[in-house]
C-alpha atoms as a PDB file:
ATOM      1  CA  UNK A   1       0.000   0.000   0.000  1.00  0.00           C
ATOM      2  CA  UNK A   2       2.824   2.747   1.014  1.00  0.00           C
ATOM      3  CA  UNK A   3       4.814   1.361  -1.969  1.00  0.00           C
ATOM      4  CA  UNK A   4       2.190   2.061  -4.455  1.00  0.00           C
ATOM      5  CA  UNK A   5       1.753   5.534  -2.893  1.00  0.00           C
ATOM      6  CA  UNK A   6       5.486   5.995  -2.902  1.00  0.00           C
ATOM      7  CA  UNK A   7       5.468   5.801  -6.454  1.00  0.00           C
ATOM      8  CA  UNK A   8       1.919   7.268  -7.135  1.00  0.00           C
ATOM      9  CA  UNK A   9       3.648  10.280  -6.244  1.00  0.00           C
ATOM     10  CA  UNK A  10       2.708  13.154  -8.196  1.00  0.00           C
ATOM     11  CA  UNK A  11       5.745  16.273  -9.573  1.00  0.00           C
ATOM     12  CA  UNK A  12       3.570  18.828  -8.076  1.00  0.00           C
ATOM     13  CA  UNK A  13       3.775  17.415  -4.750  1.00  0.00           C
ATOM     14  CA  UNK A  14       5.321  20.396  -2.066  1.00  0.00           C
ATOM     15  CA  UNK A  15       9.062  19.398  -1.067  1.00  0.00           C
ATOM     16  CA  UNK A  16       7.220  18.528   2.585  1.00  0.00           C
ATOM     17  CA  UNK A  17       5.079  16.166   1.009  1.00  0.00           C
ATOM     18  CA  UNK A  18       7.921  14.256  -1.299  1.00  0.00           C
ATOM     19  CA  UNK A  19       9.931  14.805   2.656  1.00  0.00           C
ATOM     20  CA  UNK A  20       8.108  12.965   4.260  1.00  0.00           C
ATOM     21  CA  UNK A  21       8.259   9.830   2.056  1.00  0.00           C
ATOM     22  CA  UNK A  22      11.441   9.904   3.182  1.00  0.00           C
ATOM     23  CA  UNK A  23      12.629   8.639   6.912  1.00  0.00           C
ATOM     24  CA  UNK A  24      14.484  11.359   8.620  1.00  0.00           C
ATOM     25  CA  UNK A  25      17.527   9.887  10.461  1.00  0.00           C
ATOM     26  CA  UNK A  26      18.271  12.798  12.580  1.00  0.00           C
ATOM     27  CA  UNK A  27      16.011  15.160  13.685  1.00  0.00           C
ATOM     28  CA  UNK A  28      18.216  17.290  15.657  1.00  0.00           C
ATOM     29  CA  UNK A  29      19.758  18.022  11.852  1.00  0.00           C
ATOM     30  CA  UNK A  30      16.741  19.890  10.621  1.00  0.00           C
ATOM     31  CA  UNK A  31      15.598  23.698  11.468  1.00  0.00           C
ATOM     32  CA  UNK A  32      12.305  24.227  13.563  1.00  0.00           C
ATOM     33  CA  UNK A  33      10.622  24.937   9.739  1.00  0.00           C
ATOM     34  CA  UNK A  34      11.640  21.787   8.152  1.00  0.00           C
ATOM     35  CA  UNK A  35      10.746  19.745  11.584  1.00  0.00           C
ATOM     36  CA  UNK A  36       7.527  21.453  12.167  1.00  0.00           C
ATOM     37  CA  UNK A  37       6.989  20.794   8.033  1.00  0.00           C
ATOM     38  CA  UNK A  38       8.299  17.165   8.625  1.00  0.00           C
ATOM     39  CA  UNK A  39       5.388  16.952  11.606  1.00  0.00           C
ATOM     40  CA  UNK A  40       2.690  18.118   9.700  1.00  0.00           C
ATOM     41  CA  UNK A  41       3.401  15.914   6.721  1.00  0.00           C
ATOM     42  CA  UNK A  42       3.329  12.998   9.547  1.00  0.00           C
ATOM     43  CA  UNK A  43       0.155  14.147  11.137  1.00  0.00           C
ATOM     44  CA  UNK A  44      -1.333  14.224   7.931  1.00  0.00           C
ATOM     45  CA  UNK A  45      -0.283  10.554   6.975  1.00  0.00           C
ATOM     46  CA  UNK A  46      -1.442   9.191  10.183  1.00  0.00           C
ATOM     47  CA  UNK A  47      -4.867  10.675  10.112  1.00  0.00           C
ATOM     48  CA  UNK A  48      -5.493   9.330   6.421  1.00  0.00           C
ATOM     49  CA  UNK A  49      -6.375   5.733   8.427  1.00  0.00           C
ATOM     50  CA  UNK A  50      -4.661   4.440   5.256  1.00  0.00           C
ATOM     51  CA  UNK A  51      -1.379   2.853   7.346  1.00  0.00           C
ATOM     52  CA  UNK A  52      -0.561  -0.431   8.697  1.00  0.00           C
ATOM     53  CA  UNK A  53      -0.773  -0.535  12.620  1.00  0.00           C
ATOM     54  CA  UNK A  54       3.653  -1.339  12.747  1.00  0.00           C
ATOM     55  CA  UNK A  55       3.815   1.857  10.267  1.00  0.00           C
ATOM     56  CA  UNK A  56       1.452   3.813  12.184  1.00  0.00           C
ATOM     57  CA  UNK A  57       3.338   3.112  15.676  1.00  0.00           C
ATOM     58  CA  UNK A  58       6.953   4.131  13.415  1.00  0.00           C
ATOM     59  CA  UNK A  59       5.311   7.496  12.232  1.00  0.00           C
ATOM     60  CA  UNK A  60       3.766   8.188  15.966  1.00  0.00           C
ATOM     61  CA  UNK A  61       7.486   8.272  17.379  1.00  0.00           C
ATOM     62  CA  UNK A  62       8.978  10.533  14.850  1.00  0.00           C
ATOM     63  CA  UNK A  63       6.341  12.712  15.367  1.00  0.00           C
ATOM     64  CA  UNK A  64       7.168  12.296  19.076  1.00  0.00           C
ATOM     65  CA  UNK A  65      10.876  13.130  18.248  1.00  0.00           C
ATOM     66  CA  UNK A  66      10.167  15.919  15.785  1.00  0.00           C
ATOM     67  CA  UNK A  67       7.248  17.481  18.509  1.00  0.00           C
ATOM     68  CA  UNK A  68      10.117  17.614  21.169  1.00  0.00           C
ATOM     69  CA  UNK A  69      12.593  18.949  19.001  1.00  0.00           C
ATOM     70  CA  UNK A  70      10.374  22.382  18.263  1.00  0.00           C
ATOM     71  CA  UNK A  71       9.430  22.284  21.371  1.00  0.00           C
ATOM     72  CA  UNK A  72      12.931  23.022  22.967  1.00  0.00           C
ATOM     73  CA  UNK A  73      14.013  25.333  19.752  1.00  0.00           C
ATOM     74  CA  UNK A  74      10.719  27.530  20.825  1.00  0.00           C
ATOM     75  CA  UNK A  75      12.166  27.210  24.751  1.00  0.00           C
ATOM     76  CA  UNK A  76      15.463  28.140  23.564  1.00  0.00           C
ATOM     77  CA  UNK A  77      13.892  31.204  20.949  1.00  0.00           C
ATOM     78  CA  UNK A  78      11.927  32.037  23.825  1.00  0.00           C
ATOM     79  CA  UNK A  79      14.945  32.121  26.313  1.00  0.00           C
ATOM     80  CA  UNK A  80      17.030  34.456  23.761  1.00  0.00           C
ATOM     81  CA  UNK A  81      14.429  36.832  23.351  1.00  0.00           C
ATOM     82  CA  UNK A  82      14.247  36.737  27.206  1.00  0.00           C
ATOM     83  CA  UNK A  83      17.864  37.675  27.490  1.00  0.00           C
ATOM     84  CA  UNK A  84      17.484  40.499  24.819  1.00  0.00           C
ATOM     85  CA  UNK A  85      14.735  42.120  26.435  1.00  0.00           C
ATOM     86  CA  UNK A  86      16.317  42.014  30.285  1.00  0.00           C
ATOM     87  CA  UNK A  87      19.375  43.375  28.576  1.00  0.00           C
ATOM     88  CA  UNK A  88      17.550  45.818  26.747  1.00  0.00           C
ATOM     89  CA  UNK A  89      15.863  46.756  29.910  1.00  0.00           C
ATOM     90  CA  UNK A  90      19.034  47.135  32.007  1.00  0.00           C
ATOM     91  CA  UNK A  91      20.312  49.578  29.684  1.00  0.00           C
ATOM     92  CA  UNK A  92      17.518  51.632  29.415  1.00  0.00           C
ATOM     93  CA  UNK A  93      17.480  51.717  33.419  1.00  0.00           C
ATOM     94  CA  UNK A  94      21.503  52.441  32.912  1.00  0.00           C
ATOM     95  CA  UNK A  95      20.608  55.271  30.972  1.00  0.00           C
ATOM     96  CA  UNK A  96      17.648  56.857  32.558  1.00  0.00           C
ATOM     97  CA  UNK A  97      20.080  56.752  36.053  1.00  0.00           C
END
């Protein structure tokens, strides 16, 4: 079924749909767009109904990976921006003293 899908595929497919025919090794490779692209392209598979159960479970835990991995890149956007801000602050206080 995924094999005749595989090569069902159609040329004007978006690169996150011909992606995620693809296994991604390593998740910690790809930027918070590709992952979160990666994630929906899983989602998307899974909630077709059209996979195997073993296939299904496979998908689930990449999505699992992938959903961790934006996660902590919005913790650690979040954390910058924190820093810039308190920094920002501190010099405004600097300069208003």
């Amino acid at each position: 079924m995924l094999k005749n899908t595989i090569s069902g595929m159609s040329s004007k497919q978006t690169p996150a749909k011909k992606m995620s025919n693809k296994t991604v090794k390593n998740h910690e490779e790809l930027d918070f767009e590709a992952a979160m692209l990666e994630l929906e392209s899983l989602v998307s598979s899974m909630e077709s109904g059209d996979l195997p159960l073993e296939l299904s479970l496979k998908k689930f835990e990449q999505g699992i990976k992938l959903s961790r991995r934006c996660q902590k890149a919005l913790n650690d956007a979040e954390q910058r921006v924190k820093i810039l801000l308190d920094e920002q602050e501190q010099e405004f206080q600097e300069s208003v003293d």
